[in-house]
PDB file of N, CA and C in Angstrom:
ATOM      1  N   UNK A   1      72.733 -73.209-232.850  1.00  0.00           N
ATOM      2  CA  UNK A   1      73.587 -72.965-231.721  1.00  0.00           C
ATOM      3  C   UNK A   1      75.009 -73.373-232.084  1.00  0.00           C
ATOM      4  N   UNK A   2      76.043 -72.794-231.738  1.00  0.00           N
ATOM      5  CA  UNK A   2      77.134 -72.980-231.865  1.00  0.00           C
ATOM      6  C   UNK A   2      78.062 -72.611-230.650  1.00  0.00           C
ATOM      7  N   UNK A   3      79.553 -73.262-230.401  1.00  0.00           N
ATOM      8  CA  UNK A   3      80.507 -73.518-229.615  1.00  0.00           C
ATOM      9  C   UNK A   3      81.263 -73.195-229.958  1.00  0.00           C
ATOM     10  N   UNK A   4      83.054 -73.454-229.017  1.00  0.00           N
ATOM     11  CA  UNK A   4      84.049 -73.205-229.831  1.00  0.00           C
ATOM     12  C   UNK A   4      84.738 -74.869-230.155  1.00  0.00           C
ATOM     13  N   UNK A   5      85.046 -74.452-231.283  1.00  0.00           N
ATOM     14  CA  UNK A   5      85.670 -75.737-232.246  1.00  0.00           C
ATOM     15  C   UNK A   5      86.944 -75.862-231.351  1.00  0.00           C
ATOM     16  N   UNK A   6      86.292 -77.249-230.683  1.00  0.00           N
ATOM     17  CA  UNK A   6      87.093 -77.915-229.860  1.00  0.00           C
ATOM     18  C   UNK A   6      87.340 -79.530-229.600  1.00  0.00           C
ATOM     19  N   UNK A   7      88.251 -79.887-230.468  1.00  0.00           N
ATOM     20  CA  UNK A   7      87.647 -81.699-230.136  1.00  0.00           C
ATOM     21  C   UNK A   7      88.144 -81.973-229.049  1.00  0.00           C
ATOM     22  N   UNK A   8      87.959 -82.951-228.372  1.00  0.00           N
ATOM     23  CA  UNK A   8      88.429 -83.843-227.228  1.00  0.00           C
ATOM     24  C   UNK A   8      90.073 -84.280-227.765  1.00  0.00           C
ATOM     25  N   UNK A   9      90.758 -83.255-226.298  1.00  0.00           N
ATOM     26  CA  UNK A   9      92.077 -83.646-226.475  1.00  0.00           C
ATOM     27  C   UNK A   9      92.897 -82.914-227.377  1.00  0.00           C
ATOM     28  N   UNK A  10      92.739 -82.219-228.186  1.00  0.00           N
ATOM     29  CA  UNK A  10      93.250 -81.154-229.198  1.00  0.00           C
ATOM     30  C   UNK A  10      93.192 -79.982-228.939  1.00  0.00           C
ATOM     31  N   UNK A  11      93.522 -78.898-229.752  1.00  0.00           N
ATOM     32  CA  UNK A  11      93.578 -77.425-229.446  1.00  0.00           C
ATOM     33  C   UNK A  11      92.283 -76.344-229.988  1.00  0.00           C
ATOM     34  N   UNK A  12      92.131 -75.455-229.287  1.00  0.00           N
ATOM     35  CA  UNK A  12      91.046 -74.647-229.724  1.00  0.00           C
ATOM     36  C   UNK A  12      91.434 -74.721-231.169  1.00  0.00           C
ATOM     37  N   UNK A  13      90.760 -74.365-232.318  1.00  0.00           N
ATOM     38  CA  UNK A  13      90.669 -74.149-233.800  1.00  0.00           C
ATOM     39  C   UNK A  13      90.805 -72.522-233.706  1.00  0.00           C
ATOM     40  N   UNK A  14      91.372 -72.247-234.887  1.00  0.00           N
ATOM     41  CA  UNK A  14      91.327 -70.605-235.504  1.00  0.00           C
ATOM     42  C   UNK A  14      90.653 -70.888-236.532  1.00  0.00           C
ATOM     43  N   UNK A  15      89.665 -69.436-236.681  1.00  0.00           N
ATOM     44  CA  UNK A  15      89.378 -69.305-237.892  1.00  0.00           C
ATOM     45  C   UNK A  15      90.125 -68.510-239.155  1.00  0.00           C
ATOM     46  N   UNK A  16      89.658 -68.341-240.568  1.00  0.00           N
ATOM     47  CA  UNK A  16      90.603 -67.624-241.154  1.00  0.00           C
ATOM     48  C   UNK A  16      90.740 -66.398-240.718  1.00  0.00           C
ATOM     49  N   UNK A  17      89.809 -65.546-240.302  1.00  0.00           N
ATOM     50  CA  UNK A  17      90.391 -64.433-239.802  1.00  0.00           C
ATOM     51  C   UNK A  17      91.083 -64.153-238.555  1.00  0.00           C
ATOM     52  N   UNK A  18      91.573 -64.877-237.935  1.00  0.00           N
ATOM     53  CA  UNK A  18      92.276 -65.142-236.731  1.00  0.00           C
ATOM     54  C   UNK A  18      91.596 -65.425-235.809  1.00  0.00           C
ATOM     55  N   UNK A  19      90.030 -65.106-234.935  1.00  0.00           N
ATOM     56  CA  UNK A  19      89.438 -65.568-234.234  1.00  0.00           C
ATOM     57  C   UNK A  19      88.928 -66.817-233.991  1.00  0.00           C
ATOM     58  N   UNK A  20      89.045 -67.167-233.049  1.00  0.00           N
ATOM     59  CA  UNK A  20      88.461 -68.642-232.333  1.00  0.00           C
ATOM     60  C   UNK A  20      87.562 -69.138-233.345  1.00  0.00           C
ATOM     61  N   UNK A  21      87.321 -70.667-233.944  1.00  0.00           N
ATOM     62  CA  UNK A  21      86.833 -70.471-234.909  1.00  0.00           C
ATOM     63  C   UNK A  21      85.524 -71.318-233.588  1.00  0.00           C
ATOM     64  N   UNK A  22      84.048 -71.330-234.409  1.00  0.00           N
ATOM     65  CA  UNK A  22      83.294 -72.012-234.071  1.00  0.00           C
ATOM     66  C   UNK A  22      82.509 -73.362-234.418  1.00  0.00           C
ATOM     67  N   UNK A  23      82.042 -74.197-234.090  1.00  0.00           N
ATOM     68  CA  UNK A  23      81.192 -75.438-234.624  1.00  0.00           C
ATOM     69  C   UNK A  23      79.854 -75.157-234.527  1.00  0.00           C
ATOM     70  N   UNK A  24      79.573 -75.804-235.533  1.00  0.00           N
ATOM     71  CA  UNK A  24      77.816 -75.833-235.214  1.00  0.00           C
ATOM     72  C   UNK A  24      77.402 -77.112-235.946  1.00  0.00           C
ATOM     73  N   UNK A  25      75.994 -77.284-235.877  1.00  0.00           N
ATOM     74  CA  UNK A  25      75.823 -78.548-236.631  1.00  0.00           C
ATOM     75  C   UNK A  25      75.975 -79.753-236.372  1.00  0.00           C
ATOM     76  N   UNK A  26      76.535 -80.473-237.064  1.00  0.00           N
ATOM     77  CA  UNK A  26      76.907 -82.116-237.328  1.00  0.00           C
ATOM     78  C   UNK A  26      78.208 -82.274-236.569  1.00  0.00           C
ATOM     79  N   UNK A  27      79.415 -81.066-236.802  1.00  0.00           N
ATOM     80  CA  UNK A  27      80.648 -81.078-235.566  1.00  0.00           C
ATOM     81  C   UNK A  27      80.198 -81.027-234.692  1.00  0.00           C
ATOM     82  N   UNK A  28      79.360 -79.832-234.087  1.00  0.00           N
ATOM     83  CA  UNK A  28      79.697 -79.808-232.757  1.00  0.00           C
ATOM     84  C   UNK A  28      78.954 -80.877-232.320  1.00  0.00           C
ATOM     85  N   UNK A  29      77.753 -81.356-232.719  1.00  0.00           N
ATOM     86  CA  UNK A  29      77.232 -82.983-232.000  1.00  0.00           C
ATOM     87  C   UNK A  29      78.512 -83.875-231.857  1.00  0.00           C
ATOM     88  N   UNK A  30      79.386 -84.062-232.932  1.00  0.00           N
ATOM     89  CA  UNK A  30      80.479 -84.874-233.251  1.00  0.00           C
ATOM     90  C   UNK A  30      81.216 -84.939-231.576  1.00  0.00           C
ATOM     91  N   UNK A  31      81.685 -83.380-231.650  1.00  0.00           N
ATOM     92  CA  UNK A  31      82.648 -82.969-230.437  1.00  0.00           C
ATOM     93  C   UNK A  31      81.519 -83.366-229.178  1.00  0.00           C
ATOM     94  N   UNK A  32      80.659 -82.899-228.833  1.00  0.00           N
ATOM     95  CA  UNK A  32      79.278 -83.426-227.664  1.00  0.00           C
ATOM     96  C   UNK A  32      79.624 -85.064-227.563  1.00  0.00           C
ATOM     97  N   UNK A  33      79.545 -85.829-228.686  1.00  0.00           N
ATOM     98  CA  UNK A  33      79.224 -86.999-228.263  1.00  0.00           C
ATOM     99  C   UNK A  33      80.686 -87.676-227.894  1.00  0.00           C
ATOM    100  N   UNK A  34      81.544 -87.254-228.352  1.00  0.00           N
ATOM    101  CA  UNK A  34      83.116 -87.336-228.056  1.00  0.00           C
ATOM    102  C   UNK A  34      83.659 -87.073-226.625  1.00  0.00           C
ATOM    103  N   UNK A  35      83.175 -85.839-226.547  1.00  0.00           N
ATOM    104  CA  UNK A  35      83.811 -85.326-225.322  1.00  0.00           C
ATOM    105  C   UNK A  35      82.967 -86.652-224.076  1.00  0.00           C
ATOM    106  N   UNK A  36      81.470 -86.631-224.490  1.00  0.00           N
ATOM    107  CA  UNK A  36      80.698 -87.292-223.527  1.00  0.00           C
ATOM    108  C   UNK A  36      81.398 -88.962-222.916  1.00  0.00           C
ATOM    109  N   UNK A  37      81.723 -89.687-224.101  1.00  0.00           N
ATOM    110  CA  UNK A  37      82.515 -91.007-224.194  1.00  0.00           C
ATOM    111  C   UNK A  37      83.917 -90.611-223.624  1.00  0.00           C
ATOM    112  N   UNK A  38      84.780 -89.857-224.124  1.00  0.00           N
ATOM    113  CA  UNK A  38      85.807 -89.599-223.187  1.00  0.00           C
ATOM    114  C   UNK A  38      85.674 -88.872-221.810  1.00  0.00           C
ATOM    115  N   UNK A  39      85.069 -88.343-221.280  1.00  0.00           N
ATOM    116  CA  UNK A  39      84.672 -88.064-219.850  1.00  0.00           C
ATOM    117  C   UNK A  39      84.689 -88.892-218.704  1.00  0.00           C
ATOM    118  N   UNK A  40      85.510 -89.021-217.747  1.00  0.00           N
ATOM    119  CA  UNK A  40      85.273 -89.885-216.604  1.00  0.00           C
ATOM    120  C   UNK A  40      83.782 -89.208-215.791  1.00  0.00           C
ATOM    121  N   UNK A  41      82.967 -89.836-215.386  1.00  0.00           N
ATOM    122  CA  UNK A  41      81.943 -89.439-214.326  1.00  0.00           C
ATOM    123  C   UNK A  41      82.622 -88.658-213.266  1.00  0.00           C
ATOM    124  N   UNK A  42      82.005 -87.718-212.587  1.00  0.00           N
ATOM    125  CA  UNK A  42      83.202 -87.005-211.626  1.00  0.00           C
ATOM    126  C   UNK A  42      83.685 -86.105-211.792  1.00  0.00           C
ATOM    127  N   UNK A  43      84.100 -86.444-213.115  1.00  0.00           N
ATOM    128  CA  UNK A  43      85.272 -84.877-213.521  1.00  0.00           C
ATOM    129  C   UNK A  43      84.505 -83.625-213.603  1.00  0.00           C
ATOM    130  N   UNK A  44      83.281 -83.702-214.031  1.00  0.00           N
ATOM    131  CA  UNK A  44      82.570 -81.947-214.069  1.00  0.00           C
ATOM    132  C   UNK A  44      82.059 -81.897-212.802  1.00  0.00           C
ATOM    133  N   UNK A  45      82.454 -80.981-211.723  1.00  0.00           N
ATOM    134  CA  UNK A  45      81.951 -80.938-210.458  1.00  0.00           C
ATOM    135  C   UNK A  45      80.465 -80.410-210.530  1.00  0.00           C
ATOM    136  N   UNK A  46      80.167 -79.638-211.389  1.00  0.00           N
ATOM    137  CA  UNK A  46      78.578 -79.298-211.191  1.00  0.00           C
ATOM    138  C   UNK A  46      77.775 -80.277-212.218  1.00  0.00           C
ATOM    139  N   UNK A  47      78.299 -81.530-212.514  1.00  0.00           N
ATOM    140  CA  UNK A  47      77.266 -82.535-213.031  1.00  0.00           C
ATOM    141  C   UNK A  47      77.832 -84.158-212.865  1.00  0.00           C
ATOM    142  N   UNK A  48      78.361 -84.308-211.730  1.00  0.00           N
ATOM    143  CA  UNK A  48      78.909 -85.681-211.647  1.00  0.00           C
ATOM    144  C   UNK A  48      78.626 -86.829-212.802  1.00  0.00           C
ATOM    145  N   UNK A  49      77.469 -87.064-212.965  1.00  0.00           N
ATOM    146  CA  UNK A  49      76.827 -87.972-213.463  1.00  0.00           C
ATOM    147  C   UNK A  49      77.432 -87.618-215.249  1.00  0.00           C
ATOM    148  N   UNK A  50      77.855 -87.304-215.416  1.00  0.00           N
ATOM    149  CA  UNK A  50      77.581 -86.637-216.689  1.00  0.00           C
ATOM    150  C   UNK A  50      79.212 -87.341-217.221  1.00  0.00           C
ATOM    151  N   UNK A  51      78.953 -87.934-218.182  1.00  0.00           N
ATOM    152  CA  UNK A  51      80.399 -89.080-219.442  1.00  0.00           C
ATOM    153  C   UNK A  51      80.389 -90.876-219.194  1.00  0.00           C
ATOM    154  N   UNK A  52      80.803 -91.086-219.841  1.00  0.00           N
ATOM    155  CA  UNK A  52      81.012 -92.508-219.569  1.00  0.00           C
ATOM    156  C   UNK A  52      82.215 -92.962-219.381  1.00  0.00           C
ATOM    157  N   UNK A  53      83.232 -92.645-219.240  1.00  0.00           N
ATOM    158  CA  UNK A  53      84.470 -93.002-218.493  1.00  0.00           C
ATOM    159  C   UNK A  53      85.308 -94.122-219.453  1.00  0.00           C
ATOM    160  N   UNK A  54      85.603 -93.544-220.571  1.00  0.00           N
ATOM    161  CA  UNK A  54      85.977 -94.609-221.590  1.00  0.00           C
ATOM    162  C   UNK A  54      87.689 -94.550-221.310  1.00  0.00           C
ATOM    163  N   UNK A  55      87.972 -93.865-220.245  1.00  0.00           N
ATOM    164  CA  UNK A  55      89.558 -93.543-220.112  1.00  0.00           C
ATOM    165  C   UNK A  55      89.797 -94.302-218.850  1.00  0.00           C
ATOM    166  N   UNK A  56      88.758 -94.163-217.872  1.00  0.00           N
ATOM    167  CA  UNK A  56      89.162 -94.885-216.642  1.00  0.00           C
ATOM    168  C   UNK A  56      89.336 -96.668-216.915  1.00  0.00           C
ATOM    169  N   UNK A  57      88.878 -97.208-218.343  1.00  0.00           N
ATOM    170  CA  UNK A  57      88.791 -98.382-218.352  1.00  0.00           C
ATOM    171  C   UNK A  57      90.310 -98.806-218.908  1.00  0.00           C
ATOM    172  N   UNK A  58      91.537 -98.025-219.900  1.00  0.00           N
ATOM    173  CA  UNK A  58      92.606 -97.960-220.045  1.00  0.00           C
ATOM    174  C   UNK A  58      93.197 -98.745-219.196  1.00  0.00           C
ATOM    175  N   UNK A  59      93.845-100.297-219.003  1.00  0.00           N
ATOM    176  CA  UNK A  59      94.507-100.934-218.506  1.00  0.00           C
ATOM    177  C   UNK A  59      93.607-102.000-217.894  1.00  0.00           C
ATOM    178  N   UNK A  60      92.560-101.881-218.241  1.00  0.00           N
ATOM    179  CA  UNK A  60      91.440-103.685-217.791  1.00  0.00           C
ATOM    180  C   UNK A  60      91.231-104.060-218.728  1.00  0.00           C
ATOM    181  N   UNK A  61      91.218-105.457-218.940  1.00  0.00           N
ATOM    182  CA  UNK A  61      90.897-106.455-219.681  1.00  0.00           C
ATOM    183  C   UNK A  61      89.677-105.784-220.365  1.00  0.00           C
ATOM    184  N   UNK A  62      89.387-105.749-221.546  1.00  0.00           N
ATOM    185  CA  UNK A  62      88.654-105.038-222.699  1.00  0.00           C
ATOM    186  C   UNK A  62      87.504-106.386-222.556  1.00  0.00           C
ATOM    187  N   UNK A  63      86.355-105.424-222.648  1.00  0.00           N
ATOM    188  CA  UNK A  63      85.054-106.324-222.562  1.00  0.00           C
ATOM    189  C   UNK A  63      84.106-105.552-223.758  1.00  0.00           C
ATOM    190  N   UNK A  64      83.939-106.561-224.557  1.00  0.00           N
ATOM    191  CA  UNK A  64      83.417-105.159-225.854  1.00  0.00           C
ATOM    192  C   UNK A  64      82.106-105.372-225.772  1.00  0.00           C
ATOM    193  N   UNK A  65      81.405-106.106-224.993  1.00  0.00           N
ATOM    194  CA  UNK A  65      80.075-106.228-224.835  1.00  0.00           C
ATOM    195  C   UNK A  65      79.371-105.052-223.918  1.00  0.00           C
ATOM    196  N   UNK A  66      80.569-104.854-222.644  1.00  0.00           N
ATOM    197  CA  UNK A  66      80.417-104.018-221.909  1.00  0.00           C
ATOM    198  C   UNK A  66      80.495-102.597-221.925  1.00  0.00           C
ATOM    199  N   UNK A  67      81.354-102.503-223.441  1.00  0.00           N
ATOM    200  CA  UNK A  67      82.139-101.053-223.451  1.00  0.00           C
ATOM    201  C   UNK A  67      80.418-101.128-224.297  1.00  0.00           C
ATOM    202  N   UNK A  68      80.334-101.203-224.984  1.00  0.00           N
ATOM    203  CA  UNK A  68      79.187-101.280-226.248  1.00  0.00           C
ATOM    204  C   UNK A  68      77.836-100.864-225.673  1.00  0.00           C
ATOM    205  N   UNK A  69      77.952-101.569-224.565  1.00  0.00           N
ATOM    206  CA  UNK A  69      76.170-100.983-223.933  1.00  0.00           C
ATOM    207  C   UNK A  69      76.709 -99.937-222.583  1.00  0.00           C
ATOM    208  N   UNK A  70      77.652 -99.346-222.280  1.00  0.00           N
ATOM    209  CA  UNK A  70      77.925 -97.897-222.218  1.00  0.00           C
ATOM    210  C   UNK A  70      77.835 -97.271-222.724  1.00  0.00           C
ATOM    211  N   UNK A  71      78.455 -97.100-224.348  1.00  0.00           N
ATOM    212  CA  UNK A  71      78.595 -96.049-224.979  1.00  0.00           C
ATOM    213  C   UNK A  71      77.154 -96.279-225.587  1.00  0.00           C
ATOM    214  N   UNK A  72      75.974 -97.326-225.548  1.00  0.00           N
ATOM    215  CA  UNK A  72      74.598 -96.896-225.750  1.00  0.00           C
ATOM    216  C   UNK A  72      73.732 -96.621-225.090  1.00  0.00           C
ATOM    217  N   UNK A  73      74.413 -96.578-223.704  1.00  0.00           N
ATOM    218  CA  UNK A  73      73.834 -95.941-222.503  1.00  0.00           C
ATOM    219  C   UNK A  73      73.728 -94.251-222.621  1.00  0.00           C
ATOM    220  N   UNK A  74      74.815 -94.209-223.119  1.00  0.00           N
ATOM    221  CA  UNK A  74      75.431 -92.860-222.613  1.00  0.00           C
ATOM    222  C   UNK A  74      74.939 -91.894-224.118  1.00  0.00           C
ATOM    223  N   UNK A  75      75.235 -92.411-225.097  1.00  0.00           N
ATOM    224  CA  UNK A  75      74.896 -91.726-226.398  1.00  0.00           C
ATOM    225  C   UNK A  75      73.683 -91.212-226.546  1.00  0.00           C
ATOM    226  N   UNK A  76      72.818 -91.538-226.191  1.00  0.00           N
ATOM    227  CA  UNK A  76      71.354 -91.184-225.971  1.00  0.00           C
ATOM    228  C   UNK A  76      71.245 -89.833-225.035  1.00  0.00           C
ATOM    229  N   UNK A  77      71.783 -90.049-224.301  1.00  0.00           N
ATOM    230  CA  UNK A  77      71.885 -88.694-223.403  1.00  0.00           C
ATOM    231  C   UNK A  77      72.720 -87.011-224.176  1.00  0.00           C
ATOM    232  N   UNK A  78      73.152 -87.213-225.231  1.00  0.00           N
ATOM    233  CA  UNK A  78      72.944 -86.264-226.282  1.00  0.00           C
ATOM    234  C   UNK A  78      71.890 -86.061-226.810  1.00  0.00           C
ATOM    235  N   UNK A  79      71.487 -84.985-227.031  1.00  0.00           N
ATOM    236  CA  UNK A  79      70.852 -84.229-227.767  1.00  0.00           C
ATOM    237  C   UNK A  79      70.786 -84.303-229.734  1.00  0.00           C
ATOM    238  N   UNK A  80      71.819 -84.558-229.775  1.00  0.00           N
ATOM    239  CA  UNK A  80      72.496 -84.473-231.113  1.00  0.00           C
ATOM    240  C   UNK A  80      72.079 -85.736-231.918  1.00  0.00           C
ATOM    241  N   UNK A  81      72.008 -86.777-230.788  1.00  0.00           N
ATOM    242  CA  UNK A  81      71.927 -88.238-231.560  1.00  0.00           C
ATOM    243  C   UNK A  81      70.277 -88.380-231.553  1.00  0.00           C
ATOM    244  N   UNK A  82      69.961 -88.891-232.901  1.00  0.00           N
ATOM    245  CA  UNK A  82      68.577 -89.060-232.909  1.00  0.00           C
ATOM    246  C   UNK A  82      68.403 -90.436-232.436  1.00  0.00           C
ATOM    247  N   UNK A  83      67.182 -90.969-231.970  1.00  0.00           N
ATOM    248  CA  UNK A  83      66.990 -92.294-231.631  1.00  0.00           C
ATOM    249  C   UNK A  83      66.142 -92.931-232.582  1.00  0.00           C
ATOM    250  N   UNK A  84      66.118 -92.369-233.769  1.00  0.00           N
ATOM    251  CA  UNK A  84      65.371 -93.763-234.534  1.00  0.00           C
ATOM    252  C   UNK A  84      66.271 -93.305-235.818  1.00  0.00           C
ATOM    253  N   UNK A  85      66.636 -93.841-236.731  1.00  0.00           N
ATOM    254  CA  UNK A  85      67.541 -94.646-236.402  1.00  0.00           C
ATOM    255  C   UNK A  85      68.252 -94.975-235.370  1.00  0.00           C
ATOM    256  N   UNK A  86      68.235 -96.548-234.823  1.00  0.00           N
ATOM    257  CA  UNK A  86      69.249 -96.492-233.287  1.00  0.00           C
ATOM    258  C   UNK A  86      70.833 -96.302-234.019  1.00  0.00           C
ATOM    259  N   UNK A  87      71.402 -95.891-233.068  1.00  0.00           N
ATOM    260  CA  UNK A  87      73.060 -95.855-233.509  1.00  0.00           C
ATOM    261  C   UNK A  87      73.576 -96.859-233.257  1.00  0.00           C
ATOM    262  N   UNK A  88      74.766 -97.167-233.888  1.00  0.00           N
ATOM    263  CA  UNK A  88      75.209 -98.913-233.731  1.00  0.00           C
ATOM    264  C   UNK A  88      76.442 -98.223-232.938  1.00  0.00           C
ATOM    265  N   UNK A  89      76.800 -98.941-232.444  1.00  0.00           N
ATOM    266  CA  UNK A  89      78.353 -99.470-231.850  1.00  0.00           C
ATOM    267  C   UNK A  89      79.202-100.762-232.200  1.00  0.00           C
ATOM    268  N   UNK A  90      80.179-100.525-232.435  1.00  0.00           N
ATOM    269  CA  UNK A  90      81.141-101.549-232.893  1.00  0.00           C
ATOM    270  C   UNK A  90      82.622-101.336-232.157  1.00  0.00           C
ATOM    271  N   UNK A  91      82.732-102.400-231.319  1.00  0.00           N
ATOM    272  CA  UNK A  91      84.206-102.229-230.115  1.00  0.00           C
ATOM    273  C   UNK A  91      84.629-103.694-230.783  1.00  0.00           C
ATOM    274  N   UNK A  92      86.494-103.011-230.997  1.00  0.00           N
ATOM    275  CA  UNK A  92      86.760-104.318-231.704  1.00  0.00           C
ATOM    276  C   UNK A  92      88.253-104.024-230.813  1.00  0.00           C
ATOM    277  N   UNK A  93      88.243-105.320-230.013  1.00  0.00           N
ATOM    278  CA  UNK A  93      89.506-105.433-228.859  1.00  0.00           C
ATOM    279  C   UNK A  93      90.785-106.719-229.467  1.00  0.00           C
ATOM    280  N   UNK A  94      91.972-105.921-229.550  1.00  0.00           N
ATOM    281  CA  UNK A  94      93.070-106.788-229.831  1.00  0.00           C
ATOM    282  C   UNK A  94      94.495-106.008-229.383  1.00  0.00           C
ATOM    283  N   UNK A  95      93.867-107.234-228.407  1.00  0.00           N
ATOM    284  CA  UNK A  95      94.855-107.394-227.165  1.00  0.00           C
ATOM    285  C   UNK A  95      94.761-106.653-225.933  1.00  0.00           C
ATOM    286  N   UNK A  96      95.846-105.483-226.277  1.00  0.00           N
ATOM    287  CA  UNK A  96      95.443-104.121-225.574  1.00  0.00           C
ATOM    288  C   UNK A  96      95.258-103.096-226.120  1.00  0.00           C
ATOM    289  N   UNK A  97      94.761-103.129-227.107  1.00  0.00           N
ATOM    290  CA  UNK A  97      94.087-102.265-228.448  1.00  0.00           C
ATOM    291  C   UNK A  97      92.830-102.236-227.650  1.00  0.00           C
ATOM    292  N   UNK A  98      91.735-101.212-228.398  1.00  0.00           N
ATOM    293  CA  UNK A  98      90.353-101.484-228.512  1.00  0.00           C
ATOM    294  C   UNK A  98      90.248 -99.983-229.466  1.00  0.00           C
ATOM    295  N   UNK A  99      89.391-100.323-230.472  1.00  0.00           N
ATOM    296  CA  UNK A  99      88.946 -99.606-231.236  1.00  0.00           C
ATOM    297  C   UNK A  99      87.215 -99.368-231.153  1.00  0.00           C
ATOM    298  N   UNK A 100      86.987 -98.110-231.009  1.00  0.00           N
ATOM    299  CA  UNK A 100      85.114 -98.090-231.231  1.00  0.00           C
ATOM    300  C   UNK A 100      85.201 -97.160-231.655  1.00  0.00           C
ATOM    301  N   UNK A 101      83.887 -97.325-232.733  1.00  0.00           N
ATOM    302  CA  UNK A 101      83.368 -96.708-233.685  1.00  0.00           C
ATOM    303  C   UNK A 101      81.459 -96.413-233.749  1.00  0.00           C
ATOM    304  N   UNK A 102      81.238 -95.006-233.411  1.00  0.00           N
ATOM    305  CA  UNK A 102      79.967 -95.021-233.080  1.00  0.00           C
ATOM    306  C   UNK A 102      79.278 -94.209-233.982  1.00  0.00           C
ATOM    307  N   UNK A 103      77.960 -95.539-234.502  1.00  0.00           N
ATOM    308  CA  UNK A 103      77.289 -94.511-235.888  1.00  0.00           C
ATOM    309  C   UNK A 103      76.085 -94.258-235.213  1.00  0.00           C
ATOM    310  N   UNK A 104      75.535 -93.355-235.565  1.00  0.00           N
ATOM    311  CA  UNK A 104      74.403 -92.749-235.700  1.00  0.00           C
ATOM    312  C   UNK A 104      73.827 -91.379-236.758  1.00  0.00           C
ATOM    313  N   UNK A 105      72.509 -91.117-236.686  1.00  0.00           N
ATOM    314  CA  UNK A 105      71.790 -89.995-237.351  1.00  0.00           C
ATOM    315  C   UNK A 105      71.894 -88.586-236.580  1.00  0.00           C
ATOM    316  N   UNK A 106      71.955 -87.744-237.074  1.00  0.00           N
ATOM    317  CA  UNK A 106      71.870 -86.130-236.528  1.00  0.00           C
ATOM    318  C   UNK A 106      70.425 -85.899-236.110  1.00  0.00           C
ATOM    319  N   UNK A 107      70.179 -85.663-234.862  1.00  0.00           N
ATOM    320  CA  UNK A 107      68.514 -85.084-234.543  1.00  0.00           C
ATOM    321  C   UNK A 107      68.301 -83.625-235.428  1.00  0.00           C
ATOM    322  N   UNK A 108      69.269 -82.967-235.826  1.00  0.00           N
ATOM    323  CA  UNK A 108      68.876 -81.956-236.172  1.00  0.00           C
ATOM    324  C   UNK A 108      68.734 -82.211-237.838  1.00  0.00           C
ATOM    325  N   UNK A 109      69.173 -82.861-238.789  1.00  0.00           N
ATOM    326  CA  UNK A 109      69.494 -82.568-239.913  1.00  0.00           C
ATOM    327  C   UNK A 109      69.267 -84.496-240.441  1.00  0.00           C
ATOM    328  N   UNK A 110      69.213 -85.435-239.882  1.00  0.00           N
ATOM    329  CA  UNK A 110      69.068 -86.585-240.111  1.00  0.00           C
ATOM    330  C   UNK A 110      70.547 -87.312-240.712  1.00  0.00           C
ATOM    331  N   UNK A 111      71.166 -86.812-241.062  1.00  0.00           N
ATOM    332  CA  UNK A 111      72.537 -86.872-241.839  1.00  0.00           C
ATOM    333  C   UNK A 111      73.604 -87.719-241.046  1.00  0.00           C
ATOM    334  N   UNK A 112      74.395 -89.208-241.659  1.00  0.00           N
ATOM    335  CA  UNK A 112      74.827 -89.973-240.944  1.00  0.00           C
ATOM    336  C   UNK A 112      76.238 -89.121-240.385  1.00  0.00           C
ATOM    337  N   UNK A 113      76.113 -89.830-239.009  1.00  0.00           N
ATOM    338  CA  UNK A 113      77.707 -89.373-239.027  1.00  0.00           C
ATOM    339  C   UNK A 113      78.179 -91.056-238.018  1.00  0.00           C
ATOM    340  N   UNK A 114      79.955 -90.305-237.608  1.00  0.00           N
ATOM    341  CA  UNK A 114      80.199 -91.903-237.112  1.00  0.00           C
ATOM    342  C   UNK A 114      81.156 -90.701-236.410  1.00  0.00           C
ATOM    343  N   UNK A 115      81.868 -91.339-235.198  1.00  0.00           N
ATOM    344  CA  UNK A 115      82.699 -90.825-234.217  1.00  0.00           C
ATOM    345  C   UNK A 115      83.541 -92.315-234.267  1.00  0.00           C
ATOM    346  N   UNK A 116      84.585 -92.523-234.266  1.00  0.00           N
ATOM    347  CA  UNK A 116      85.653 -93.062-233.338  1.00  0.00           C
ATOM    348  C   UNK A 116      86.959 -92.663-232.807  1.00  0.00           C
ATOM    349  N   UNK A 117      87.424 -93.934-231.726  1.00  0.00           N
ATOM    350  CA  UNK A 117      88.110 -93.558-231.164  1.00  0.00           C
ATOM    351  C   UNK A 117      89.147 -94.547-230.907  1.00  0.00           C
ATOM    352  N   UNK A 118      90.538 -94.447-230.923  1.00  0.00           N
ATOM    353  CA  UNK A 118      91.060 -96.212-230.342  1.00  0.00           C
ATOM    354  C   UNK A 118      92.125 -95.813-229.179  1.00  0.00           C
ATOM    355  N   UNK A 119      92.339 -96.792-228.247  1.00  0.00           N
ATOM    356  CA  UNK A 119      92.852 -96.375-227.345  1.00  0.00           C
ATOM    357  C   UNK A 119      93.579 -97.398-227.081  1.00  0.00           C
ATOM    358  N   UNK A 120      94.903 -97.289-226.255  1.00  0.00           N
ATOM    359  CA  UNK A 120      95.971 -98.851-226.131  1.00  0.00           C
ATOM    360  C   UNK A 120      96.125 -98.284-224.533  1.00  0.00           C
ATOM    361  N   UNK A 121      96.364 -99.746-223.953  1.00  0.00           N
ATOM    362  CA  UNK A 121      96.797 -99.505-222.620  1.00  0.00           C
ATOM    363  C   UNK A 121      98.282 -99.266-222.376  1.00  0.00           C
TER     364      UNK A 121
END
C-alpha cells in the first residue's frame, strides 16, 4: 500500500517525472507514526481520538516520563510498528528544549527504523 510522500509539516514530494511522488514501506510507517505524535486529539473530526498531542504540550514544563508513556501509548496504535521488539522512547528535556527519539521494528519487513522530533517552546 502506498500514499502520497508527505511528512508532517513539509510539502507534498515530486517525483522524477513530475508527478506527486509516493511512499510505501518503511516511509510511509515513518510519516504514520509522525503525523500520529504530532496530531492534537480533536483535530480529525471523523476520528477525535486519533494523535497524541505532542504540540499542545509546547509551553509546559517538559515531563519526559510523561511525554514517554504517550508516545508508547500511542505508537502501538500504528499498524506499522511491530510489538515485539517493544520500541524504546527516549525524551531528553533541556530547559525548553525537548528532544524525542522513537525506535522501533517495521511490522511489515522487521527492519529498524527511529523517528524524531525536537521541539522548543
Amino acid at each position: 500500500m502506498s500514499d502520497l510522500d508527505l511528512v508532517f509539516g513539509g510539502d507534498l514530494a515530486v517525483a522524477a517525472h513530475g508527478d506527486l511522488a509516493a511512499a510505501g514501506g518503511s516511509a510511509l510507517g515513518q510519516q504514520r507514526v509522525l503525523r500520529r505524535l504530532l496530531t492534537n486529539a480533536g483535530d480529525y473530526i471523523w476520528q477525535l481520538t486519533y494523535g497524541a498531542g505532542l504540540p499542545a504540550m509546547i509551553g509546559q514544563p517538559a515531563q519526559a516520563t510523561g511525554i514517554a508513556g504517550l508516545v508508547k501509548s500511542q505508537i502501538f496504535l500504528e499498524s506499522a510498528v511491530a510489538r515485539s521488539p517493544a520500541p524504546s522512547v527516549t525524551v531528553e528535556a533541556d530547559g525548553s528544549i525537548v528532544s524525542l527519539t522513537v525506535s522501533y521494528s517495521d511490522a511489515n519487513d522487521a527492519s529498524a527504523q527511529a523517528v524524531g522530533v525536537t521541539v522548543s517552546a
